[in-house]
N, C-alpha and C. Protein backbone atom coordinates (compact mmCIF):
# COMPACT_ATOMS: atom_id res chain seq x y z
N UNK A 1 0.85 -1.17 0.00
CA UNK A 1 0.00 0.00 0.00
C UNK A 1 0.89 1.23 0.00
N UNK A 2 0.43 2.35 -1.10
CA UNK A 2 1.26 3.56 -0.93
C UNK A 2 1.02 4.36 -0.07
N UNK A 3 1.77 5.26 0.84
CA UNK A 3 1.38 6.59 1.09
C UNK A 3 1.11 7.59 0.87
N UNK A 4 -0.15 8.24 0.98
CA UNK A 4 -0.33 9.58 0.16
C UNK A 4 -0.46 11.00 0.83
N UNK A 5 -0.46 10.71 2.47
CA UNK A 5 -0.98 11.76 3.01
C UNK A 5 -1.83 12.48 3.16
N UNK A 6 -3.14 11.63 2.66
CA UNK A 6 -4.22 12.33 2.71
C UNK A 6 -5.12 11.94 3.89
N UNK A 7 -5.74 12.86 4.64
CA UNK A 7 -6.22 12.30 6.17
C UNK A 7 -7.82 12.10 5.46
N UNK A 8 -8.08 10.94 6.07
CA UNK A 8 -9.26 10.48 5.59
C UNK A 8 -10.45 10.54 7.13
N UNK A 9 -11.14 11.40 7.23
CA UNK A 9 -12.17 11.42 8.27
C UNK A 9 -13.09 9.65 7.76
N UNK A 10 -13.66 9.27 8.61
CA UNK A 10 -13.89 8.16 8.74
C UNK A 10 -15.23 7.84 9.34
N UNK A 11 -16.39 7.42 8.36
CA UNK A 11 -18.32 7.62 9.42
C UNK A 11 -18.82 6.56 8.83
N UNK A 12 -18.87 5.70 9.73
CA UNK A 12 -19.91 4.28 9.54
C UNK A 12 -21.03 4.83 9.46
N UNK A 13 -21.70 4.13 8.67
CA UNK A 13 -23.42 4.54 8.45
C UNK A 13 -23.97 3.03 8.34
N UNK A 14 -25.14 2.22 9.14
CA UNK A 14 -25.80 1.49 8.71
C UNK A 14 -25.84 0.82 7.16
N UNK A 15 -26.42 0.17 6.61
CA UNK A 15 -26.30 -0.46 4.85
C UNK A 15 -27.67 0.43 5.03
N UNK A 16 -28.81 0.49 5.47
CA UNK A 16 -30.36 0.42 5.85
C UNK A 16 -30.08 1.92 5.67
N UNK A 17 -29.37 2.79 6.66
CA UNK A 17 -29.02 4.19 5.96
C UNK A 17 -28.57 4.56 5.21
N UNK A 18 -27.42 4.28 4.26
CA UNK A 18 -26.84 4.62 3.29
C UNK A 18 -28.28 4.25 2.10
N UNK A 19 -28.61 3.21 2.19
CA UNK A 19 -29.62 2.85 1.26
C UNK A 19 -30.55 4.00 0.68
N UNK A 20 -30.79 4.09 1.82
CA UNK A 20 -32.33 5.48 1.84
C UNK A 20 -32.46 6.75 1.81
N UNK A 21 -31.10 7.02 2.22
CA UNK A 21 -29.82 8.69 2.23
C UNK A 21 -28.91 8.54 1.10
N UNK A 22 -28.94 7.84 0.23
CA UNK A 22 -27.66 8.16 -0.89
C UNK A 22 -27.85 9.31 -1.59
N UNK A 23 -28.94 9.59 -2.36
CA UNK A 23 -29.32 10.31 -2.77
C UNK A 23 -28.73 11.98 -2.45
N UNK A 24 -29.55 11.83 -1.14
CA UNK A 24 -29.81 13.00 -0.47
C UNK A 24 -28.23 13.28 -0.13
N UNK A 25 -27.57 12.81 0.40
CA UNK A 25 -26.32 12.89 0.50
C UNK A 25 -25.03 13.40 -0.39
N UNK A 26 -25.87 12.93 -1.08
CA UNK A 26 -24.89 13.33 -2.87
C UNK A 26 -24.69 14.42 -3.02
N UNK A 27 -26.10 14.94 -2.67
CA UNK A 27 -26.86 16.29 -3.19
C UNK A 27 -26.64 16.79 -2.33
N UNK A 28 -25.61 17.22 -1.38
CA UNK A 28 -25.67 18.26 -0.47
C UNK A 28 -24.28 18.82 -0.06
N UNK A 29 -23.95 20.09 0.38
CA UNK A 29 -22.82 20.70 0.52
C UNK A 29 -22.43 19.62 1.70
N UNK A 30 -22.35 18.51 2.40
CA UNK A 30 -21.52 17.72 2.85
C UNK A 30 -21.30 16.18 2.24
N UNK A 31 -21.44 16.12 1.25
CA UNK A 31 -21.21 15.20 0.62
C UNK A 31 -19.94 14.69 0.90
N UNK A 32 -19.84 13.29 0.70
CA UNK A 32 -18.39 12.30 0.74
C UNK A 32 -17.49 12.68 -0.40
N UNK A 33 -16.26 12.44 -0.17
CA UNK A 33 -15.54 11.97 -1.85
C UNK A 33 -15.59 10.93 -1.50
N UNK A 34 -15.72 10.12 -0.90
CA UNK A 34 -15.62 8.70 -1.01
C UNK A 34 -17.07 7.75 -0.31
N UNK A 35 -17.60 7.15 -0.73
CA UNK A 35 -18.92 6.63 -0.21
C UNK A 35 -18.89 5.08 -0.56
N UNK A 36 -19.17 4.34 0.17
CA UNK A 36 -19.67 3.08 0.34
C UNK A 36 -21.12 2.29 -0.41
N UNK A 37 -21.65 1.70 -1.01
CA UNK A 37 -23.23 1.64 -1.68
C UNK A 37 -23.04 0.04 -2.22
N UNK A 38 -23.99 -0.31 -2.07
CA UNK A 38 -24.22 -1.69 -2.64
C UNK A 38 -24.52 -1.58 -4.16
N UNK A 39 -23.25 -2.44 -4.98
CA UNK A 39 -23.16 -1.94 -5.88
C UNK A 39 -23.96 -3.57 -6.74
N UNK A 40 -24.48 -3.62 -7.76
CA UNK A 40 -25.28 -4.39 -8.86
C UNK A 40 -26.45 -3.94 -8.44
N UNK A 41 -27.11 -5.05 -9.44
CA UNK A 41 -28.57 -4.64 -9.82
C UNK A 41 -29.54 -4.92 -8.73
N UNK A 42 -29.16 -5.29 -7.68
CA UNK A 42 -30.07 -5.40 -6.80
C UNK A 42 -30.77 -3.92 -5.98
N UNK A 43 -29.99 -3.32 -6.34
CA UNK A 43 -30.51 -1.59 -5.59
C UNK A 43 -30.67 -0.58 -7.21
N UNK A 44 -31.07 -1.57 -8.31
CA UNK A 44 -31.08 -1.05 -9.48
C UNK A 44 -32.05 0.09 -9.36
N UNK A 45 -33.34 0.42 -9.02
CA UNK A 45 -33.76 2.21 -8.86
C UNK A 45 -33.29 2.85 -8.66
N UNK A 46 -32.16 3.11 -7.63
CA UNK A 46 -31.33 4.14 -7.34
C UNK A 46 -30.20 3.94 -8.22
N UNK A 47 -29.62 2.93 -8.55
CA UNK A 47 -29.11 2.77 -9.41
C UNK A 47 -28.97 3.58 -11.19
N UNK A 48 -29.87 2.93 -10.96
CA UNK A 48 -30.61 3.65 -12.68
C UNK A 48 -30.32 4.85 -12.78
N UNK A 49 -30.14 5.88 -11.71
CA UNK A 49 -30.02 6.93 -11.26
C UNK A 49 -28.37 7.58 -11.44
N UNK A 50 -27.90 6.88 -11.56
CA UNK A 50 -26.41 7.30 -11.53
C UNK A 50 -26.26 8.02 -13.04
N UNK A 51 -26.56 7.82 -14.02
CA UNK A 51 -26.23 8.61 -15.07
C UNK A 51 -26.86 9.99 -14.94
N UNK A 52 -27.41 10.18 -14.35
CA UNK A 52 -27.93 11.73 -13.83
C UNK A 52 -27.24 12.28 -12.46
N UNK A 53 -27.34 11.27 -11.94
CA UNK A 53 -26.02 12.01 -10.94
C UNK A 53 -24.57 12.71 -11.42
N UNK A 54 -24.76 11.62 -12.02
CA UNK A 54 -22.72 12.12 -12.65
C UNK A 54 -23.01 12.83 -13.62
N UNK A 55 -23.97 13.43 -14.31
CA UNK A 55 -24.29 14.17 -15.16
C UNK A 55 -24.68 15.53 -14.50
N UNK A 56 -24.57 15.49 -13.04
CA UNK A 56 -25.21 16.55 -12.17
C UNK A 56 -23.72 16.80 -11.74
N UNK A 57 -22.65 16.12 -11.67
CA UNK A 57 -21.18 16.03 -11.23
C UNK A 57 -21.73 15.57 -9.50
N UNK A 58 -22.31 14.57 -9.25
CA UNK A 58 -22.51 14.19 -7.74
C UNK A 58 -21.92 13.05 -7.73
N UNK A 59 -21.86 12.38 -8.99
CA UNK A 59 -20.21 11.32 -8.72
C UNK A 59 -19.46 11.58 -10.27
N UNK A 60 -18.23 10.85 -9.95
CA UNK A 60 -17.35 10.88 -10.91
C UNK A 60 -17.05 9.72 -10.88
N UNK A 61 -16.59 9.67 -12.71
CA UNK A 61 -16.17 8.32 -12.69
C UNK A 61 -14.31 7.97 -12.30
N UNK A 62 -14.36 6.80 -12.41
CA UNK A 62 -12.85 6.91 -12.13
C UNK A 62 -12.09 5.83 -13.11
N UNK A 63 -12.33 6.07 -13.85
CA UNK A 63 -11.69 5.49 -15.37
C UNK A 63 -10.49 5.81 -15.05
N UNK A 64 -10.03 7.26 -15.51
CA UNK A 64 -8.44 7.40 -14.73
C UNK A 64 -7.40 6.96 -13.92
N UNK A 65 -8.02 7.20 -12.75
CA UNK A 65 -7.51 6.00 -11.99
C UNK A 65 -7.31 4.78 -11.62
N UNK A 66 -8.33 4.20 -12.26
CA UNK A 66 -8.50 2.59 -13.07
C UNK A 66 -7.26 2.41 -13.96
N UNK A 67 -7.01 3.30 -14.79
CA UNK A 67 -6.03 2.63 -15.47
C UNK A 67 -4.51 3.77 -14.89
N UNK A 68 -4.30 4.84 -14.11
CA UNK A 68 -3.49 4.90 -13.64
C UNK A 68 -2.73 4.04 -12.78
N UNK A 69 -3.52 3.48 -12.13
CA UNK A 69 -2.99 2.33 -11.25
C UNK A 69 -3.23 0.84 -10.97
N UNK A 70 -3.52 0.41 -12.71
CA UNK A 70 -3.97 -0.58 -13.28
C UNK A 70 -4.60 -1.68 -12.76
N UNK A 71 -5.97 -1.54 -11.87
CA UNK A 71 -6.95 -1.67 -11.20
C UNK A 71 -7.35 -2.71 -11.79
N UNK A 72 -7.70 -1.85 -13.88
CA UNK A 72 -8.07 -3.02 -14.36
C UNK A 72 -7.25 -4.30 -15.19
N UNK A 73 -6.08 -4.63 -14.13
CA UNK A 73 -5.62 -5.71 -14.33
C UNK A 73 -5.73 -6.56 -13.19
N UNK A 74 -6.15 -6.25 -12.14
CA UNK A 74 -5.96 -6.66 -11.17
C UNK A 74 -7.46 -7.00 -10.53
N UNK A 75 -8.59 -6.25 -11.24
CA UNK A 75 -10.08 -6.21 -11.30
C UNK A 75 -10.63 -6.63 -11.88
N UNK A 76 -10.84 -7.91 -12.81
CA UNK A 76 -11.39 -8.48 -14.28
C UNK A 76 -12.45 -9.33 -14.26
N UNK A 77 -13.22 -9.43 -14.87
CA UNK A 77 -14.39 -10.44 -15.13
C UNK A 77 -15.76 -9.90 -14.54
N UNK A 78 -16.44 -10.78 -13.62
CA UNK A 78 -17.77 -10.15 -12.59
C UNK A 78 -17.21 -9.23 -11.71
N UNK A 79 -16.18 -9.01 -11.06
CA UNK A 79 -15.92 -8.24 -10.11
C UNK A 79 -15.68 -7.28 -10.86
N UNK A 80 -15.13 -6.54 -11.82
CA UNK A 80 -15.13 -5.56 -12.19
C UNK A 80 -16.39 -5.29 -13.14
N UNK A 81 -17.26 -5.92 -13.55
CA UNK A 81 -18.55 -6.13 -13.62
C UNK A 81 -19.46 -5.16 -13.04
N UNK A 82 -19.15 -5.12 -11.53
CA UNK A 82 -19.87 -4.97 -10.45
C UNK A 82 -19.46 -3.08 -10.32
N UNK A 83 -18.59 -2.54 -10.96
CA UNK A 83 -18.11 -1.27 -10.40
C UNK A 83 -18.10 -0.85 -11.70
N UNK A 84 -18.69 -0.95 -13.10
CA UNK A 84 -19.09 -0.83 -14.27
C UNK A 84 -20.71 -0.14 -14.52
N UNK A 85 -21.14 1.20 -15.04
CA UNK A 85 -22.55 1.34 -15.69
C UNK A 85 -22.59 2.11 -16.37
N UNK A 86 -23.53 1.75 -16.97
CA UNK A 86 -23.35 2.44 -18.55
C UNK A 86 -24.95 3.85 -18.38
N UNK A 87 -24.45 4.53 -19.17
CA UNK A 87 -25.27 5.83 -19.44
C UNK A 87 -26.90 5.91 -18.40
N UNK A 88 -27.59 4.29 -18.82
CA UNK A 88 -29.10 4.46 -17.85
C UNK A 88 -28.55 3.55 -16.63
N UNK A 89 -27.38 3.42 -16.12
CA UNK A 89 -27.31 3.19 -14.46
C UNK A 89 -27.00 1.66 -14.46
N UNK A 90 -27.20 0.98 -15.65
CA UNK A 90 -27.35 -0.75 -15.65
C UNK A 90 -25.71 -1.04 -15.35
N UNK A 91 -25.20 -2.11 -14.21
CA UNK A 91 -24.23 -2.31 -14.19
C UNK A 91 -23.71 -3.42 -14.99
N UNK A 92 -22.42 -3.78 -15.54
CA UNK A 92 -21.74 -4.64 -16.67
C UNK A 92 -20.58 -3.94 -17.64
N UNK A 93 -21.09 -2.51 -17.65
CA UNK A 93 -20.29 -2.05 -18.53
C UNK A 93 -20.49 -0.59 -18.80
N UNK A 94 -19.58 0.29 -19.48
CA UNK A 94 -19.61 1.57 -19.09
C UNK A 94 -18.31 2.13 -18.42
N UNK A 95 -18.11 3.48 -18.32
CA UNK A 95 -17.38 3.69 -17.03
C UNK A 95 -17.58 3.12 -15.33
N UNK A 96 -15.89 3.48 -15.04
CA UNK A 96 -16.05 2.55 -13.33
C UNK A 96 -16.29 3.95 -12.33
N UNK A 97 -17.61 3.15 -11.68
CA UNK A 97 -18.24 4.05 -10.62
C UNK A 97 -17.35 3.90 -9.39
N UNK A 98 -17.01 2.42 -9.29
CA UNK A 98 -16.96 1.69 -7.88
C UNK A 98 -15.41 0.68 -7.93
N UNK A 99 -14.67 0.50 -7.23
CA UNK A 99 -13.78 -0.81 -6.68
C UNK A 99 -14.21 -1.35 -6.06
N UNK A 100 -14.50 -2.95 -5.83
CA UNK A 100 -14.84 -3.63 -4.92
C UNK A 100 -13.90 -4.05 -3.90
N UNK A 101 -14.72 -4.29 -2.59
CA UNK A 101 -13.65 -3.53 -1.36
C UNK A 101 -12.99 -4.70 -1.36
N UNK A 102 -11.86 -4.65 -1.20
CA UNK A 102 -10.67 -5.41 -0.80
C UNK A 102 -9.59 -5.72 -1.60
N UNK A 103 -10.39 -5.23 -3.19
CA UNK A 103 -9.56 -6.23 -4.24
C UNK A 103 -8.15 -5.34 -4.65
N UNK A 104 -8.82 -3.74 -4.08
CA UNK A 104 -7.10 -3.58 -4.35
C UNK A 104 -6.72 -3.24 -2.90
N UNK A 105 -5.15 -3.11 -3.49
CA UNK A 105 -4.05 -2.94 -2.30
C UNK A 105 -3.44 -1.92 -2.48
């Protein structure tokens, strides 16, 4: 793992809260840069939603850094699947919203 020096404040939230507050959260002068969300099609309504978010700039993608620090070699198949959506929110493919937690180092 590198060092970067960046101090990361740190707030557990419930799954049951994040669920029902993502939204709202996005959308507000305290928003995360970094947020936690259950990522596939199982939370696909809010989901669906992401191409208007990031079209609102309430997330960004991180293509960049995907291949700055070649993520997607190290991220391939369903698991990178899973951090993939395309324009109406469907996950598989598209720019990367998400890393799935653990897989990098």
């Amino acid at each position: 793992m590198c060092e970067t020096g960046v101090k990361v404040e740190f707030e557990k939230k419930a799954f049951e809260q994040i669920r029902q507050n993502a939204s709202q959260v996005l959308n507000s002068d305290d928003a995360p840069d970094v947020t936690e969300y259950n990522k596939g099609n199982a939370t696909s309504g809010l989901l669906a939603s992401q191409g208007l978010l990031a079209s609102q700039g309430l997330l960004t993608n991180l293509n960049d850094y995907v291949s700055e620090y070649g993520w997607d070699k190290i991220i391939t198949g369903s698991l990178a699947d899973t951090g993939k959506y395309d324009e109406q929110g469907m996950m598989g493919s598209g720019d990367w919203y998400g890393i799935t937690t653990g897989a990098v180092k």
